[in-house]
C-alpha atoms as a PDB file:
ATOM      1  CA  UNK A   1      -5.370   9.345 -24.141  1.00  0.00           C
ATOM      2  CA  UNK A   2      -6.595   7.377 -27.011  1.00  0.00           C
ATOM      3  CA  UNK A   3      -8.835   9.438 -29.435  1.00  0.00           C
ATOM      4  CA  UNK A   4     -11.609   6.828 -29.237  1.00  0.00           C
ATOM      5  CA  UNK A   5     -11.709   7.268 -25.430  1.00  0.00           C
ATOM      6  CA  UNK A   6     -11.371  11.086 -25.844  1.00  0.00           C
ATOM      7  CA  UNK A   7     -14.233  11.144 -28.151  1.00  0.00           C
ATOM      8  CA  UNK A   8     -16.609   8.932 -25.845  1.00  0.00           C
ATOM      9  CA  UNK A   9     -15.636  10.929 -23.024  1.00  0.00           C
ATOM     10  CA  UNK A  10     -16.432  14.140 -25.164  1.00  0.00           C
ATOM     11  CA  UNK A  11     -20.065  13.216 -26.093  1.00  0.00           C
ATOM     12  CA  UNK A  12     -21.018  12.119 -22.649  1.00  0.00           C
ATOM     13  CA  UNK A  13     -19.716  15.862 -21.559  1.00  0.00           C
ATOM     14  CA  UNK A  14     -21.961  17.145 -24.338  1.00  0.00           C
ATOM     15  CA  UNK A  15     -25.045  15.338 -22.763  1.00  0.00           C
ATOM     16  CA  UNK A  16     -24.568  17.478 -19.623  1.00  0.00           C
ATOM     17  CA  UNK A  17     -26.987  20.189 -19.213  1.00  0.00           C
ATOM     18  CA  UNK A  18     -25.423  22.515 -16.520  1.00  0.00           C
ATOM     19  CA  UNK A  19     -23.053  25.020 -18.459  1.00  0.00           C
ATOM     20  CA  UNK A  20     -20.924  25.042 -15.059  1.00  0.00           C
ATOM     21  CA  UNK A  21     -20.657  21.095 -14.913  1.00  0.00           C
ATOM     22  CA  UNK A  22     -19.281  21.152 -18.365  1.00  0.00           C
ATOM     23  CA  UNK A  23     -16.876  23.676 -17.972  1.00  0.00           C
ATOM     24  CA  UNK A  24     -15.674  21.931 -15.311  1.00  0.00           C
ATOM     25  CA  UNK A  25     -15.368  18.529 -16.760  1.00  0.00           C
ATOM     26  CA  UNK A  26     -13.909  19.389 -19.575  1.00  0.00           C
ATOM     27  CA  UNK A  27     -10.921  21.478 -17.370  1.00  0.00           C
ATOM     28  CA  UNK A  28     -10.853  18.096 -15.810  1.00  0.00           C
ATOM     29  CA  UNK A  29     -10.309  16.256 -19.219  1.00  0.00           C
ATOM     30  CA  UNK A  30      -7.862  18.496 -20.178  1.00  0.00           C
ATOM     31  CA  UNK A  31      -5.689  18.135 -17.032  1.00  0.00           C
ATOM     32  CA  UNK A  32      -5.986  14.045 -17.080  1.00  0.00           C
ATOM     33  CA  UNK A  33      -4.531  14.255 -20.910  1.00  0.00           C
ATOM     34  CA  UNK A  34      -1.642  16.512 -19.853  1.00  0.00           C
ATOM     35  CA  UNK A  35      -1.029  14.150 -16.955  1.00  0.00           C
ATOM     36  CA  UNK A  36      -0.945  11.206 -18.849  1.00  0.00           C
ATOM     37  CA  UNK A  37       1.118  13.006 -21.415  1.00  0.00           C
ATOM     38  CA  UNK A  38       3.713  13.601 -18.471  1.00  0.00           C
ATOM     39  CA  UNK A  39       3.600   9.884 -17.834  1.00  0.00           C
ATOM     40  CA  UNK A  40       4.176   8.789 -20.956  1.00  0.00           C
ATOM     41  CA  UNK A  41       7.187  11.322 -21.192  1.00  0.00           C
ATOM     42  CA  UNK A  42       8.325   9.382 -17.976  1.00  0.00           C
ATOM     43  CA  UNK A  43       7.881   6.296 -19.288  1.00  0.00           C
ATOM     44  CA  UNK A  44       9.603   6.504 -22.604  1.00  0.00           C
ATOM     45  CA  UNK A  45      12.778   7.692 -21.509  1.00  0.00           C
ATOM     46  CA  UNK A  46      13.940   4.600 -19.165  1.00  0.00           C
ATOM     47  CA  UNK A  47      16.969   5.954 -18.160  1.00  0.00           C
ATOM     48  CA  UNK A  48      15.656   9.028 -16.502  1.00  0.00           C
ATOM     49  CA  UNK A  49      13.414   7.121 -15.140  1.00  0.00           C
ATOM     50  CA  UNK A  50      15.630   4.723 -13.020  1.00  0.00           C
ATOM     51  CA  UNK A  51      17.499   7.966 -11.764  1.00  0.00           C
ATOM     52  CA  UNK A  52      14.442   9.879 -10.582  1.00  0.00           C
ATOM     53  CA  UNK A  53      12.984   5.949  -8.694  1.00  0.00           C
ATOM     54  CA  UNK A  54      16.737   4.953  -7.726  1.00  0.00           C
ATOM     55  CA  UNK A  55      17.892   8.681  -6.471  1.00  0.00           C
ATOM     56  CA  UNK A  56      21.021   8.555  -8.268  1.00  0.00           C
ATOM     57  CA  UNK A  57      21.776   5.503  -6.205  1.00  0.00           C
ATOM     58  CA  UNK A  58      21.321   3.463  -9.496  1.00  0.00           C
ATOM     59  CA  UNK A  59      25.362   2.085 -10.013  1.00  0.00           C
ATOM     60  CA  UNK A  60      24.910   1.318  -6.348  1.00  0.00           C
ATOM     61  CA  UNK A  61      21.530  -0.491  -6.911  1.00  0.00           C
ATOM     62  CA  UNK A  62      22.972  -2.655 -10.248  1.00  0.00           C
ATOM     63  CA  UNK A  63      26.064  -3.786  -7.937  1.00  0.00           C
ATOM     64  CA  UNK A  64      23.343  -4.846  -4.586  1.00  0.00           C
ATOM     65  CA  UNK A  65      21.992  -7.129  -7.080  1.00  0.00           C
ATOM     66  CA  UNK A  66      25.254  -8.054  -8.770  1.00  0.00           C
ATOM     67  CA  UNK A  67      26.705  -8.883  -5.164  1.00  0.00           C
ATOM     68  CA  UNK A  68      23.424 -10.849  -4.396  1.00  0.00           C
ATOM     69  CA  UNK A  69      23.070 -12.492  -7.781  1.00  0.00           C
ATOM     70  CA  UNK A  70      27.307 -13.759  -6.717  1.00  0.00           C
ATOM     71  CA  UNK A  71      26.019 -14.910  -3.200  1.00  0.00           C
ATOM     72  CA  UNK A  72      23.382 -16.789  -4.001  1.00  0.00           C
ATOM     73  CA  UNK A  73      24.980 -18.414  -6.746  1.00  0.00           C
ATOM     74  CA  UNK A  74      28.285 -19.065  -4.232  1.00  0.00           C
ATOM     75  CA  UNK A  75      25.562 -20.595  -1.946  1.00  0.00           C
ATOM     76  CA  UNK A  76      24.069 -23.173  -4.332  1.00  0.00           C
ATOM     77  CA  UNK A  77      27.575 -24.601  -5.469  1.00  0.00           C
ATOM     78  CA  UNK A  78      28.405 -24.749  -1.425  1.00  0.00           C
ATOM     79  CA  UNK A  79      27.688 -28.111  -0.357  1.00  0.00           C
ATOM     80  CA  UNK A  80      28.623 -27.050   3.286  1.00  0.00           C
ATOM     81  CA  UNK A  81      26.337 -23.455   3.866  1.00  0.00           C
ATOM     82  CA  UNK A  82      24.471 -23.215   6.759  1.00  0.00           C
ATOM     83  CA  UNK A  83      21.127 -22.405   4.584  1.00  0.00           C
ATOM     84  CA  UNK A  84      21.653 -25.697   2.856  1.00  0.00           C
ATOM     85  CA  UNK A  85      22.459 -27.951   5.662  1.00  0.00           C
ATOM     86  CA  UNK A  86      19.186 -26.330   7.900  1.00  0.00           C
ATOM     87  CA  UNK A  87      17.133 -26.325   4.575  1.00  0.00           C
ATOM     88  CA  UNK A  88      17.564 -30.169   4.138  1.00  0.00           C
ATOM     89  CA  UNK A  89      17.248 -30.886   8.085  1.00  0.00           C
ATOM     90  CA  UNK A  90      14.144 -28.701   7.977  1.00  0.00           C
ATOM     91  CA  UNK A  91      12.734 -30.568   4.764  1.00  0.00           C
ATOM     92  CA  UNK A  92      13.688 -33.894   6.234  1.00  0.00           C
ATOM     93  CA  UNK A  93      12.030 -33.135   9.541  1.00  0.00           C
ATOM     94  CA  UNK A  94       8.649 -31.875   7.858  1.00  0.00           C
ATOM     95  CA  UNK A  95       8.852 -35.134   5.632  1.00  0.00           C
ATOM     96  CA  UNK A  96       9.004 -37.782   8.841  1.00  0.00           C
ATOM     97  CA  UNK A  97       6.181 -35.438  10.379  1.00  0.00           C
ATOM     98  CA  UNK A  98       3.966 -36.457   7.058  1.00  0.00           C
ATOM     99  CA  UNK A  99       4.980 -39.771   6.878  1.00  0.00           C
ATOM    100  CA  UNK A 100       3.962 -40.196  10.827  1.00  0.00           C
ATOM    101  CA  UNK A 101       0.986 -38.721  10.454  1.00  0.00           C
ATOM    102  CA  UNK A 102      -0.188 -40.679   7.732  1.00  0.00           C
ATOM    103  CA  UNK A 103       1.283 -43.684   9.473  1.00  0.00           C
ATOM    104  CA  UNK A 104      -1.037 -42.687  12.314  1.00  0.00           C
ATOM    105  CA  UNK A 105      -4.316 -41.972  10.637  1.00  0.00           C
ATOM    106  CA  UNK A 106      -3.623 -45.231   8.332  1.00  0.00           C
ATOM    107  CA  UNK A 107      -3.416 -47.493  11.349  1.00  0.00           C
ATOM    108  CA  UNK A 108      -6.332 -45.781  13.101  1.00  0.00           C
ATOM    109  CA  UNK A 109      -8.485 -46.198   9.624  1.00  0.00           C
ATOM    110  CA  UNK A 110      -7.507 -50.003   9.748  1.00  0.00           C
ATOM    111  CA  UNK A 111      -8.563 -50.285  13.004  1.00  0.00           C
ATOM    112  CA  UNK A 112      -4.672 -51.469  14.360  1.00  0.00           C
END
């Protein structure tokens, strides 16, 4: 926890009149700054990290997004996939539904 924090959070303990409430939030201050110690421990070591998110699945993880990064780039140089050809049918579909619709509120503006 930063000091200046720390410190702020100190003298606004101080201001507490109840001997009980301050005992208590200052136990609580000192388990948020060993928490956030923890964290930070996590945090700084990324490796570890990865291992205890990934489950020691992480060489199986790096080649799901090799394989994936290979398929999609095998898609975009394929002319003939299936994604492509629906994509542009799909995109061409939705653009003649536009262009009728403005085609219809145009004439119905002009009065035709």
């Amino acid at each position: 926890m930063a000091s200046g924090v720390r410190q702020q959070i100190l003298s606004a303990i101080d201001k507490v009149e109840d001997a009980a409430s301050r005992t208590i939030l200052l136990l609580m201050l000192q388990v948020v700054e060993e928490i956030g110690g923890k964290i930070d421990a996590v945090l700084a070591d990324e490796k570890s990290l990865r291992e205890a998110v990934l489950n020691g699945h992480t060489e199986q993880h790096d080649a799901h997004h090799e394989w994936v990064a290979a398929k999609i780039a095998e898609e975009r140089d394929d002319k003939t996939s299936r994604r492509r050809i629906r994509d542009g049918l799909l995109e061409k579909a939705l653009w003649a539904g536009v262009v009728f619709a403005a085609g219809a509120m145009a004439a119905k503006w002009v009065g035709a």
